[in-house]
Protein backbone atom coordinates (compact mmCIF):
# COMPACT_ATOMS: atom_id res chain seq x y z
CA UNK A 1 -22.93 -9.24 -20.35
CA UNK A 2 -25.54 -9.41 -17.82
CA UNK A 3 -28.10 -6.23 -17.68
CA UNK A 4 -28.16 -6.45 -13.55
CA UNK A 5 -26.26 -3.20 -13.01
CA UNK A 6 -24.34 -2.55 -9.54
CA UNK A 7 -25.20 0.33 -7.13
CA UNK A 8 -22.36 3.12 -7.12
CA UNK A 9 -23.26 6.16 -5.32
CA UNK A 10 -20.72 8.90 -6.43
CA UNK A 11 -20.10 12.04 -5.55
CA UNK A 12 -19.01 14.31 -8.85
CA UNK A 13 -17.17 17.41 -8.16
CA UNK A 14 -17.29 19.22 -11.41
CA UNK A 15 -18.63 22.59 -12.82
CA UNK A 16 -20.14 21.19 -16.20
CA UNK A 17 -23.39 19.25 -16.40
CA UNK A 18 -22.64 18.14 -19.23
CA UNK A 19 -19.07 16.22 -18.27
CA UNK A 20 -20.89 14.92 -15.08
CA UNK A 21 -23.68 13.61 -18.06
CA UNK A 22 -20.69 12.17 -19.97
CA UNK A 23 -19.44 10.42 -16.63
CA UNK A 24 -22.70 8.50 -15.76
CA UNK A 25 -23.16 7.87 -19.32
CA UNK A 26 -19.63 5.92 -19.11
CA UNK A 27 -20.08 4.14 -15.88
CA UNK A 28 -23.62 3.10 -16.88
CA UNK A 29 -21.60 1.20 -19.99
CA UNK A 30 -19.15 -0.06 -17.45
CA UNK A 31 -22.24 -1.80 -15.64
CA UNK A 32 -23.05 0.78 -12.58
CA UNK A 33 -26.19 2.22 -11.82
CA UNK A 34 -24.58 5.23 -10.39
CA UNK A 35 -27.02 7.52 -7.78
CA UNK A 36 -24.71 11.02 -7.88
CA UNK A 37 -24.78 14.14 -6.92
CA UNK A 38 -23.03 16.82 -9.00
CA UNK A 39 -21.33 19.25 -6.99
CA UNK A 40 -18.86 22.62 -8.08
CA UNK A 41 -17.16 24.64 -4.86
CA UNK A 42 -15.92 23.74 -1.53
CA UNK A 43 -18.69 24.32 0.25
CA UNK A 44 -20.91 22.20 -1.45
CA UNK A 45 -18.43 19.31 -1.21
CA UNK A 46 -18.05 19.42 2.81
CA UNK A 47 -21.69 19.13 3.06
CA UNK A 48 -22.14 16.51 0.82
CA UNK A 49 -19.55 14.30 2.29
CA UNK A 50 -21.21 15.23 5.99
CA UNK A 51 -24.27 14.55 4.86
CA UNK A 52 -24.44 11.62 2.64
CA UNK A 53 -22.52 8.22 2.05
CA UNK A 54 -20.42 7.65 -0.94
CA UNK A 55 -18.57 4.57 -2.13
CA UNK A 56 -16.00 7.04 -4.84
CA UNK A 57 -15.66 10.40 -5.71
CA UNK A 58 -14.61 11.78 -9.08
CA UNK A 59 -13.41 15.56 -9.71
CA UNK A 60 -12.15 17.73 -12.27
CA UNK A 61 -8.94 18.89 -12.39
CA UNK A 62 -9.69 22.70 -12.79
CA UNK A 63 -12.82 23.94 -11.92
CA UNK A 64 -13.05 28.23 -11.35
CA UNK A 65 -12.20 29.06 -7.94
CA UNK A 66 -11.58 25.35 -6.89
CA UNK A 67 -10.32 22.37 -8.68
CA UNK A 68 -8.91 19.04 -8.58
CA UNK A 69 -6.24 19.56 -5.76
CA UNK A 70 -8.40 21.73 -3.60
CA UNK A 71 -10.88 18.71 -3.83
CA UNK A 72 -8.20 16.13 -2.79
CA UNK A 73 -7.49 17.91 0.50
CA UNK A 74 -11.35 18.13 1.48
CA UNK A 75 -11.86 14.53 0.73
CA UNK A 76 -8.72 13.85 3.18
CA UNK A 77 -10.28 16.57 5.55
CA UNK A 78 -13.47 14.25 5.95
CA UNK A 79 -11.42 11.40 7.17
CA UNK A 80 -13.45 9.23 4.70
CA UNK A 81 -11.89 6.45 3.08
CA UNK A 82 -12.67 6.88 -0.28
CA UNK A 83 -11.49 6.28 -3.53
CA UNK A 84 -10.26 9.47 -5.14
CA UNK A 85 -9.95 10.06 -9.30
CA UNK A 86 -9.16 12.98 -10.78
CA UNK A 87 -10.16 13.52 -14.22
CA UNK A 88 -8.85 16.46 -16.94
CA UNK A 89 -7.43 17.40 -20.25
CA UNK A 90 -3.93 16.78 -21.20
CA UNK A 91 -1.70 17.54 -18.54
CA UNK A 92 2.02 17.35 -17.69
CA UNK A 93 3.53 15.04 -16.07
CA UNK A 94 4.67 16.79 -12.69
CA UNK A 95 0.99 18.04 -12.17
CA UNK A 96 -0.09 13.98 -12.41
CA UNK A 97 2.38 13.18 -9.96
CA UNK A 98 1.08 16.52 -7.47
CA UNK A 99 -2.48 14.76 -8.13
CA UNK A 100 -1.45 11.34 -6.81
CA UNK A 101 1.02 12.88 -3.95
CA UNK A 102 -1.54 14.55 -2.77
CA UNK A 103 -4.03 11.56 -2.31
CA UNK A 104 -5.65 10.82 -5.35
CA UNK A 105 -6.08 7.35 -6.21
CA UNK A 106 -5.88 7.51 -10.08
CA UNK A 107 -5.97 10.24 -12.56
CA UNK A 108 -7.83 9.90 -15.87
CA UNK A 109 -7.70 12.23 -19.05
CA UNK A 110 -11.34 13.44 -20.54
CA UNK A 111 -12.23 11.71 -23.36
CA UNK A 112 -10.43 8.51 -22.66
CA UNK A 113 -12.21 7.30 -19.98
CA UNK A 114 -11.66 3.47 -21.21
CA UNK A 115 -10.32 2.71 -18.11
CA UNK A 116 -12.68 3.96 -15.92
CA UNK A 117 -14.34 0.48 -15.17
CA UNK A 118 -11.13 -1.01 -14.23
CA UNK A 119 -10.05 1.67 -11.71
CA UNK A 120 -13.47 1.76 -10.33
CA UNK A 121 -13.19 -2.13 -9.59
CA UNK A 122 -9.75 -1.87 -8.47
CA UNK A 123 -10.19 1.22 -6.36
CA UNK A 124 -13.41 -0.50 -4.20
CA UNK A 125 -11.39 -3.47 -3.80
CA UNK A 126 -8.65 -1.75 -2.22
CA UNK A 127 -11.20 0.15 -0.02
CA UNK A 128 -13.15 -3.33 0.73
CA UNK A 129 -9.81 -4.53 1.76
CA UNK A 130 -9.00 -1.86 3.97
CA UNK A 131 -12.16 -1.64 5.83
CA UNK A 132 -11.31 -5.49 6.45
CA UNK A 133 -7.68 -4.72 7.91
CA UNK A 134 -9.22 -2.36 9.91
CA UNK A 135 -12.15 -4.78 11.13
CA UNK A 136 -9.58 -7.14 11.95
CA UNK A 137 -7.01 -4.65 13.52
CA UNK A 138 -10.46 -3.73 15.77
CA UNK A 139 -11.09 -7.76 16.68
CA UNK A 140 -7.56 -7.94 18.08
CA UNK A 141 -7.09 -5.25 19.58
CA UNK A 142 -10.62 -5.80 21.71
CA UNK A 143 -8.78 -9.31 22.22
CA UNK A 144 -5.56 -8.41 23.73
CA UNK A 145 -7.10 -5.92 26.00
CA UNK A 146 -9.37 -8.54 28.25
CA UNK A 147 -5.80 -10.55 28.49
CA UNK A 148 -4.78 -10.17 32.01
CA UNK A 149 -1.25 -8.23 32.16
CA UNK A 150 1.55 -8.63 35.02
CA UNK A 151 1.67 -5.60 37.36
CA UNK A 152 4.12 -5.04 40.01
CA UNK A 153 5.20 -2.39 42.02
CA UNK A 154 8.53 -1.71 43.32
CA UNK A 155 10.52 0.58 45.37
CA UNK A 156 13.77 2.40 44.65
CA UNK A 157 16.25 -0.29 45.28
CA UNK A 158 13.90 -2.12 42.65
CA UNK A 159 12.68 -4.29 45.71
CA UNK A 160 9.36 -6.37 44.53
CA UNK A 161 6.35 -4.03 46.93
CA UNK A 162 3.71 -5.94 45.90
CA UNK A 163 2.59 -8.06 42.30
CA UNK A 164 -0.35 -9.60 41.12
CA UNK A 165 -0.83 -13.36 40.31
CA UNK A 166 -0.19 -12.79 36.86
CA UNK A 167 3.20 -11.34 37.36
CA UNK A 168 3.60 -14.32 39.77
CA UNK A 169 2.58 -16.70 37.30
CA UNK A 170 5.40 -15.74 34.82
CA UNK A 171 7.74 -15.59 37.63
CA UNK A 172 6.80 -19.19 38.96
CA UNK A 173 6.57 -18.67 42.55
CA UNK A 174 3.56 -17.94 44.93
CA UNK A 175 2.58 -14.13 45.08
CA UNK A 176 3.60 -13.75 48.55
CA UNK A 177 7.24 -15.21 48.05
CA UNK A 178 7.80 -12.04 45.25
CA UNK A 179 8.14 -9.28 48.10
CA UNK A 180 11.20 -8.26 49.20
CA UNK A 181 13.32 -9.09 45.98
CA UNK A 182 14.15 -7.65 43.20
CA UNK A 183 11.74 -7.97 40.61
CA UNK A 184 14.86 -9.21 37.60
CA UNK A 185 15.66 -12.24 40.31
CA UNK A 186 11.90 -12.77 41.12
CA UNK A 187 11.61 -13.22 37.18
CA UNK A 188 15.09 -14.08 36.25
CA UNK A 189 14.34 -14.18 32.66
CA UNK A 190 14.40 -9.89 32.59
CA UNK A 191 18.36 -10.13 32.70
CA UNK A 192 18.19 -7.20 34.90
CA UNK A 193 16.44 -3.92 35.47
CA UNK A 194 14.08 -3.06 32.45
CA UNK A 195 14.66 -0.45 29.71
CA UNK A 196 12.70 1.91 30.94
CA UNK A 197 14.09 1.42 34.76
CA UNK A 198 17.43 1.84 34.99
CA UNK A 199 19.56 2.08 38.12
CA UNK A 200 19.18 5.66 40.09
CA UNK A 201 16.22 6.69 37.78
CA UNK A 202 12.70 6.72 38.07
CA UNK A 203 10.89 7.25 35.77
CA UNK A 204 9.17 11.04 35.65
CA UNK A 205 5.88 10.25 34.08
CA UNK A 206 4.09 7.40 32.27
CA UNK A 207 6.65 5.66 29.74
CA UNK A 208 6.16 3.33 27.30
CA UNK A 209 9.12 0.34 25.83
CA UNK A 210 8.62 -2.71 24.44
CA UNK A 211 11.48 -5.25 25.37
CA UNK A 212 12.49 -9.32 23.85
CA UNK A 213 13.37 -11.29 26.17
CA UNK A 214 16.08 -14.18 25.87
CA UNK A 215 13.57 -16.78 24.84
CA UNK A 216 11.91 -14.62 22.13
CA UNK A 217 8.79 -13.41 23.85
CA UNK A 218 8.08 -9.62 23.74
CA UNK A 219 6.94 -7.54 26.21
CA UNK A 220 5.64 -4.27 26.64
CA UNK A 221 6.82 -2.49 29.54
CA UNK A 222 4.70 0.52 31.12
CA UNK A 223 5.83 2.27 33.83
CA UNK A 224 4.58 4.87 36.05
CA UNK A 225 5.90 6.81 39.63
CA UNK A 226 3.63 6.60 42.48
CA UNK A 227 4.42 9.89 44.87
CA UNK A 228 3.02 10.52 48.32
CA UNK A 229 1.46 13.78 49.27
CA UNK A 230 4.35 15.96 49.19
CA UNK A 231 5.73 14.73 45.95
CA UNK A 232 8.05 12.85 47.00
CA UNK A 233 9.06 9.16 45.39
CA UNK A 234 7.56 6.11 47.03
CA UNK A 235 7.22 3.32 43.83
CA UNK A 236 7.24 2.39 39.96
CA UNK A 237 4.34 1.18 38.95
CA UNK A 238 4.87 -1.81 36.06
CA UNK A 239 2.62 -3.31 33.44
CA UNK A 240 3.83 -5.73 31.68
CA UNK A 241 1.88 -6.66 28.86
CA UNK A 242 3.51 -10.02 26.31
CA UNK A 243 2.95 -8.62 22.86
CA UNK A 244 4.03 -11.28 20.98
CA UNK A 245 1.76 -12.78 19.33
CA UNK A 246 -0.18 -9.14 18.91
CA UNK A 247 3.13 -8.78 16.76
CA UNK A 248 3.01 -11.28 15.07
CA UNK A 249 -0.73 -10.39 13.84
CA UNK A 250 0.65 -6.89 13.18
CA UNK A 251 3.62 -8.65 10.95
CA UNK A 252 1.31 -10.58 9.37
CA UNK A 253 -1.18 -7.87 8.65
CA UNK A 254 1.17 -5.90 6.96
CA UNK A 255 2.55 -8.50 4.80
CA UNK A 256 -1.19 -8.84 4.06
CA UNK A 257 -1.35 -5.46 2.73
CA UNK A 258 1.41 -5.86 0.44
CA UNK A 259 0.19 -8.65 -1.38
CA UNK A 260 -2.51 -8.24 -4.05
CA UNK A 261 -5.28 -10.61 -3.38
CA UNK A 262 -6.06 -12.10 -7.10
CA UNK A 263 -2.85 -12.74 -8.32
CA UNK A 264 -0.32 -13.29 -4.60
CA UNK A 265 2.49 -11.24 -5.69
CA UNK A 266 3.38 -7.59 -4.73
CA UNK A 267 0.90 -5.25 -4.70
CA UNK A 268 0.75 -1.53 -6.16
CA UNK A 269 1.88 -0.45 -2.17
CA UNK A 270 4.97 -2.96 -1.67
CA UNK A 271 5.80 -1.95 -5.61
CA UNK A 272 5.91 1.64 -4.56
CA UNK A 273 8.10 0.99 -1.30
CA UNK A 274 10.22 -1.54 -2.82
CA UNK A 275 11.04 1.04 -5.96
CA UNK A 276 11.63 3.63 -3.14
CA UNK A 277 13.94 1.69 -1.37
CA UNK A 278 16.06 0.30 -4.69
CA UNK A 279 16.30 3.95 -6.08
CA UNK A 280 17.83 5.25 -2.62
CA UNK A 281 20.34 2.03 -2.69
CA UNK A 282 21.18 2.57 -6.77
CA UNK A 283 21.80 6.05 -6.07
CA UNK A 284 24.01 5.77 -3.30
CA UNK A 285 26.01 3.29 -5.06
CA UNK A 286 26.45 4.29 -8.22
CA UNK A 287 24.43 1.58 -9.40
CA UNK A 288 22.47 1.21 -12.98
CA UNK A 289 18.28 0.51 -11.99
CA UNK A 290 15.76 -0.80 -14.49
CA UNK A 291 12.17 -1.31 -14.11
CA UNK A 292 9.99 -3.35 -16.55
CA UNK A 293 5.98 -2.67 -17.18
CA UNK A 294 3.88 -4.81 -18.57
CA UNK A 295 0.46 -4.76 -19.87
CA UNK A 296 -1.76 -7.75 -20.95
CA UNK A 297 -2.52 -6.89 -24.64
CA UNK A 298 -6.28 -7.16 -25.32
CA UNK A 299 -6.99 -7.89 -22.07
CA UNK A 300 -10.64 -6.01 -22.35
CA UNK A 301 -11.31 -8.24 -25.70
CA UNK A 302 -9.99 -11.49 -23.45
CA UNK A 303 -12.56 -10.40 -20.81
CA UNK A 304 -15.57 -9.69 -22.80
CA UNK A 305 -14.95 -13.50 -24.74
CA UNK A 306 -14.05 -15.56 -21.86
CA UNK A 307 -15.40 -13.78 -19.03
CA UNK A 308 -14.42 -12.63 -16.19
CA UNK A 309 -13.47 -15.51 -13.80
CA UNK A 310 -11.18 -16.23 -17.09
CA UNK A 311 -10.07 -13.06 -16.75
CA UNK A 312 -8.73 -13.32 -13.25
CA UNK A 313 -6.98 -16.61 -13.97
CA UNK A 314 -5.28 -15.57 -16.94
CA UNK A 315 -3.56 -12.78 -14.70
CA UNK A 316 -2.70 -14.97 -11.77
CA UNK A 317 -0.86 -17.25 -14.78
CA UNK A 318 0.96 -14.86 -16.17
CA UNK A 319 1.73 -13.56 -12.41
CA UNK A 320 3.66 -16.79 -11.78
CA UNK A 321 5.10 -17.01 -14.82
CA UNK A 322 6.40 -13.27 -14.53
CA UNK A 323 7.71 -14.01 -10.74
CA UNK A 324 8.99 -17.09 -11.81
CA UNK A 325 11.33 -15.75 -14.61
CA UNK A 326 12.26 -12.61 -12.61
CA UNK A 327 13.72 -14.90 -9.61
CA UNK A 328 17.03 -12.96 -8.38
CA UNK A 329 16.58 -12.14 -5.16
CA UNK A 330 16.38 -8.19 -4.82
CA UNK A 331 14.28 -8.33 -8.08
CA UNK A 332 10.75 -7.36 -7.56
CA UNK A 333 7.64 -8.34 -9.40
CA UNK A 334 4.28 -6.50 -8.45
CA UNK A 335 0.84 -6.24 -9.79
CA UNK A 336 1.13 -2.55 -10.89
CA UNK A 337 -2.90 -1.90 -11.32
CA UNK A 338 -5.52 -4.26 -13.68
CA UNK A 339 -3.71 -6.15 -16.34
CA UNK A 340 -0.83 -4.14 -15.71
CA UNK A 341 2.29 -5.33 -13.51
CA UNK A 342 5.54 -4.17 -13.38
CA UNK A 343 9.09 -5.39 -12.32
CA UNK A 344 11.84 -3.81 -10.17
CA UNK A 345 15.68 -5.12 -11.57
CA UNK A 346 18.16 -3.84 -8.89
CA UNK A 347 21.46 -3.42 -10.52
CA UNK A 348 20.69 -4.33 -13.59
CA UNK A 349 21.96 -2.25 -16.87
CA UNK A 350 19.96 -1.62 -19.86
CA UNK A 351 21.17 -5.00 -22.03
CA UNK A 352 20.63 -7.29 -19.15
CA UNK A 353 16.86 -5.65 -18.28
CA UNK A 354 16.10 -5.62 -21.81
CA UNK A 355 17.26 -9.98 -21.82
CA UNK A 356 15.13 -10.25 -18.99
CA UNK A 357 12.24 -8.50 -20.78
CA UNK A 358 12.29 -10.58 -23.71
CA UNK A 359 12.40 -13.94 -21.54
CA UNK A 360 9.27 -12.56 -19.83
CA UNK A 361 7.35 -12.13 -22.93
CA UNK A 362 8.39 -15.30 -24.29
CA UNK A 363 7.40 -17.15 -21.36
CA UNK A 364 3.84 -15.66 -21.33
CA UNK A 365 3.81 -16.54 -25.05
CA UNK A 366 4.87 -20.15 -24.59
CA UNK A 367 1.84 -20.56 -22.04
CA UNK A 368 -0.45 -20.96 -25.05
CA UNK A 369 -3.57 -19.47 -23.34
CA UNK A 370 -5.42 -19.36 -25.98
CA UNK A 371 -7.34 -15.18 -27.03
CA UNK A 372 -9.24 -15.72 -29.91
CA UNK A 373 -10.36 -12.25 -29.81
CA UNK A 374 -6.97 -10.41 -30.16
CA UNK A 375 -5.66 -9.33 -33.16
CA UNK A 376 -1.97 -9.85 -32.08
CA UNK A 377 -1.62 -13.15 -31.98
CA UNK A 378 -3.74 -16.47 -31.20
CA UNK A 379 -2.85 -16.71 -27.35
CA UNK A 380 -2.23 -14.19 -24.90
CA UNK A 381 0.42 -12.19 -25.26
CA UNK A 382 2.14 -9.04 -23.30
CA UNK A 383 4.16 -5.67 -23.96
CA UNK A 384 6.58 -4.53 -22.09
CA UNK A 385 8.17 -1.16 -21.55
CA UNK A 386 11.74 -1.22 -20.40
CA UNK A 387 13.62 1.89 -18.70
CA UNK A 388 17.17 1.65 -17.18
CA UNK A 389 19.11 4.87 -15.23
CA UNK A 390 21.96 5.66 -12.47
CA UNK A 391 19.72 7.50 -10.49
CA UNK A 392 20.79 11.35 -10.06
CA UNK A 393 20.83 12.91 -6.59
CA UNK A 394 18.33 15.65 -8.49
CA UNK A 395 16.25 13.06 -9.72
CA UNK A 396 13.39 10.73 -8.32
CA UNK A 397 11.62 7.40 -8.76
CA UNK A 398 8.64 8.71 -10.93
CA UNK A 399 11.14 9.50 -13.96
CA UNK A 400 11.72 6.12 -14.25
CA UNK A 401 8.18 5.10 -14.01
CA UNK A 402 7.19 7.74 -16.81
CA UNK A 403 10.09 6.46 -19.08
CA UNK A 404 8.95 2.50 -18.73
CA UNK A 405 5.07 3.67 -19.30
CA UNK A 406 6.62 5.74 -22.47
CA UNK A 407 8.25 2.96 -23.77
CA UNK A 408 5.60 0.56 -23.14
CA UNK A 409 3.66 2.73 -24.76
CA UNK A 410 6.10 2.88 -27.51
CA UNK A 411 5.64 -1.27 -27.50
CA UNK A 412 1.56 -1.03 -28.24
CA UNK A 413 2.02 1.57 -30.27
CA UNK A 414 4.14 -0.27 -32.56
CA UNK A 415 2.33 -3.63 -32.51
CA UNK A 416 1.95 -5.27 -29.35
CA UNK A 417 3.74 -8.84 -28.02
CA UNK A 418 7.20 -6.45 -28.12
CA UNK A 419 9.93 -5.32 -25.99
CA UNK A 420 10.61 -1.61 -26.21
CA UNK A 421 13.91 0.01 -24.07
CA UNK A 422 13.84 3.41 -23.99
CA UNK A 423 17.36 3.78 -22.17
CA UNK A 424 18.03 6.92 -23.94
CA UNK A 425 14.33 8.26 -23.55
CA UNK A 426 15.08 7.61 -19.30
CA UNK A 427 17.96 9.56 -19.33
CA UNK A 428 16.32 12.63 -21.05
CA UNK A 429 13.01 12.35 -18.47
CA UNK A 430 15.72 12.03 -15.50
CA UNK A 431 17.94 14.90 -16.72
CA UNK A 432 14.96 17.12 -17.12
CA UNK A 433 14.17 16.35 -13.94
CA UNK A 434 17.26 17.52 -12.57
């Protein structure tokens, strides 16, 4: 391992010196060079955040008269984007889920900080590729506003008052043949009188609706009354403005942001709205839900022998071979965090998920990829927790999460390159929920 360390300036909101030691001690191993500043009440924290840059922050969970939540909400306060992990002593599980609902990107328990590295890496590649959507939302939005937009006014029998050449482009006619019509047969495409100018209304104030027209091209309409001195209604003032391809960007931006970049499939955010979405659906239906996680056994070991760049192509392998096994089309596979992923089975009881989880870690098995340094097997192998439920109307999406990470946990536990269904563990987690 090389002994060039990277720069990581992080901000460490904690009330022990000595934990704060333990931290930089940690992320020195994990090949930082950390330049922190060790801070303990609110005050503190605001100041530091005004007055300094940071790339991640790290806080306790309870610290006297603040703590780990408290620390969360500043962070947000700041308007910062920046990676957010908590870090305590056993806890239970609904206080890790009020960590991460309330902002936090990852919460880690003391003295098992083995996966600090990982998250770090993740967590300022996420950041890196949000600053990037953002640069890019920035570069096209500064485009779209030099475009010239159609403006016409018209009066209230929706008689064309005056337009400018753009307006008179789309139309197709000369700008002084547009007066005196109305503005749907000067641009016959509109079908009529726009959404947001109907027949025997004006519209009271500045109004905003986007509109598609026949062909496909979409528009956004602005409109506007022009009164004369005593109030009373003379015009509409119209902007139209063709979004289209500004939506199609925005489309493609999101779908951008669902994907994760290394490996192409779903990404922890699409995981998180697709589960959403399937739990609503199950539960309204009556319908049996199972969700699969994986984990890469050894996958430290794999990346210490082989290296990193190994490392990333082992995971985009096993990716495809994941996505290509789970191939029904509601099912879902994502990249769940590191070597982790997990799959979503709509409608799918506990014997069929549990089929499904065996093909999986067969077919990672049968790629051969060869991990001399595990001691599961000679190739890379996976584990996979399986957890299957008829969502409750008292119960939520993280019970099934907890019971797949139990019984994955169950499957390294017990010897790695396993299956593990916990069916009967989800429906205690879910009842106790309820």
């Amino acid at each position: 391992m090389s002994d060039i360390k990277l720069p990581l300036r992080i901000l460490i909101v904690d009330d022990s010196a000595d934990d704060a030691a333990l931290l930089v001690h940690e992320l020195r191993k994990c090949g930082y060079e950390p330049a922190f500043e060790r801070v303990e009440t609110a005050g503190a924290m605001r100041a530091a955040l005004r007055d300094k840059p940071w790339d991640f922050i790290v806080s306790d969970y309870l610290i006297p008269g603040f703590g780990g939540l408290a620390a969360v909400g500043i962070a947000k306060e700041s308007g910062l984007d920046l990676p957010f992990v908590v870090i305590s002593g056993k806890v239970g599980e609904e206080t890790l889920v009020e960590v991460m609902r309330a902002g936090a990107s990852d919460f880690l328990i003391k003295g098992r900080l083995a996966r600090l590295g990982l998250v770090i890496k993740r967590e300022l590649a996420d950041a890196a590729a949000r600053r990037g959507l953002r640069q890019a939302q920035i570069e096209w939005r500064a485009a779209f506003d030099s475009v010239r937009d159609a403006i016409f006014l018209h009066d209230a029998a929706f008689r064309v008052v005056r337009a400018n050449a753009a307006y008179a482009m789309l139309a197709g006619m000369p700008v002084e043949e547009t007066a005196g019509k109305p503005y749907w047969e000067v641009f016959p495409k509109l079908g009529g009188p726009l959404p947001n100018c109907r027949a025997g209304t004006e519209p009271k104030s500045w109004h905003e609706e986007e509109f598609t027209l026949p062909d496909g091209r979409a528009y956004l309409s602005r409109s506007s009354p022009i009164a004369d001195e005593s109030g009373a209604y003379l015009y509409s003032l119209h902007v139209l403005q063709d979004v289209t391809v500004r939506n199609q960007l925005e489309a493609r931006l999101r779908d951008l942001s669902l994907v994760d970049g290394l490996t192409g499939i779903a990404n922890r955010r699409r995981f998180d709205e697709v589960l959403l979405r399937e739990w609503a659906r199950a539960r309204r239906d009556g319908r049996p839900l199972s969700l699969l996680m994986v984990d890469v056994d050894h996958f430290k070991d794999y990346n210490d022998r082989y290296g990193h760049p190994a490392g990333d192509a082992c995971l985009q392998q096993i990716a495809m071979a994941i996505d290509g096994i789970a191939h029904r089309a509601a099912d879902q596979t994502a990249r769940y965090g590191g070597e982790e992923f997990a799959v979503i089975l709509p409608n799918a009881d506990a014997a069929t998920a549990a089929t499904m989880a065996e093909k999986i870690r067969a077919g990672v098995a049968a790629l051969g990829r060869p991990h001399e340094a595990s001691d599961t097997a000679a190739f890379v192998t996976i584990s996979i927790g399986v957890a299957t439920t008829i969502p409750a109307q008292a119960s939520n999406a993280a019970n099934l999460v907890a019971a797949a990470d139990k019984a994955l946990y169950e499957a390294k536990r017990s010897g790695r390159n396993r299956v593990v269904a916990f069916d009967a563990v989800t429906r205690m987690t879910l009842e106790a929920a309820g």
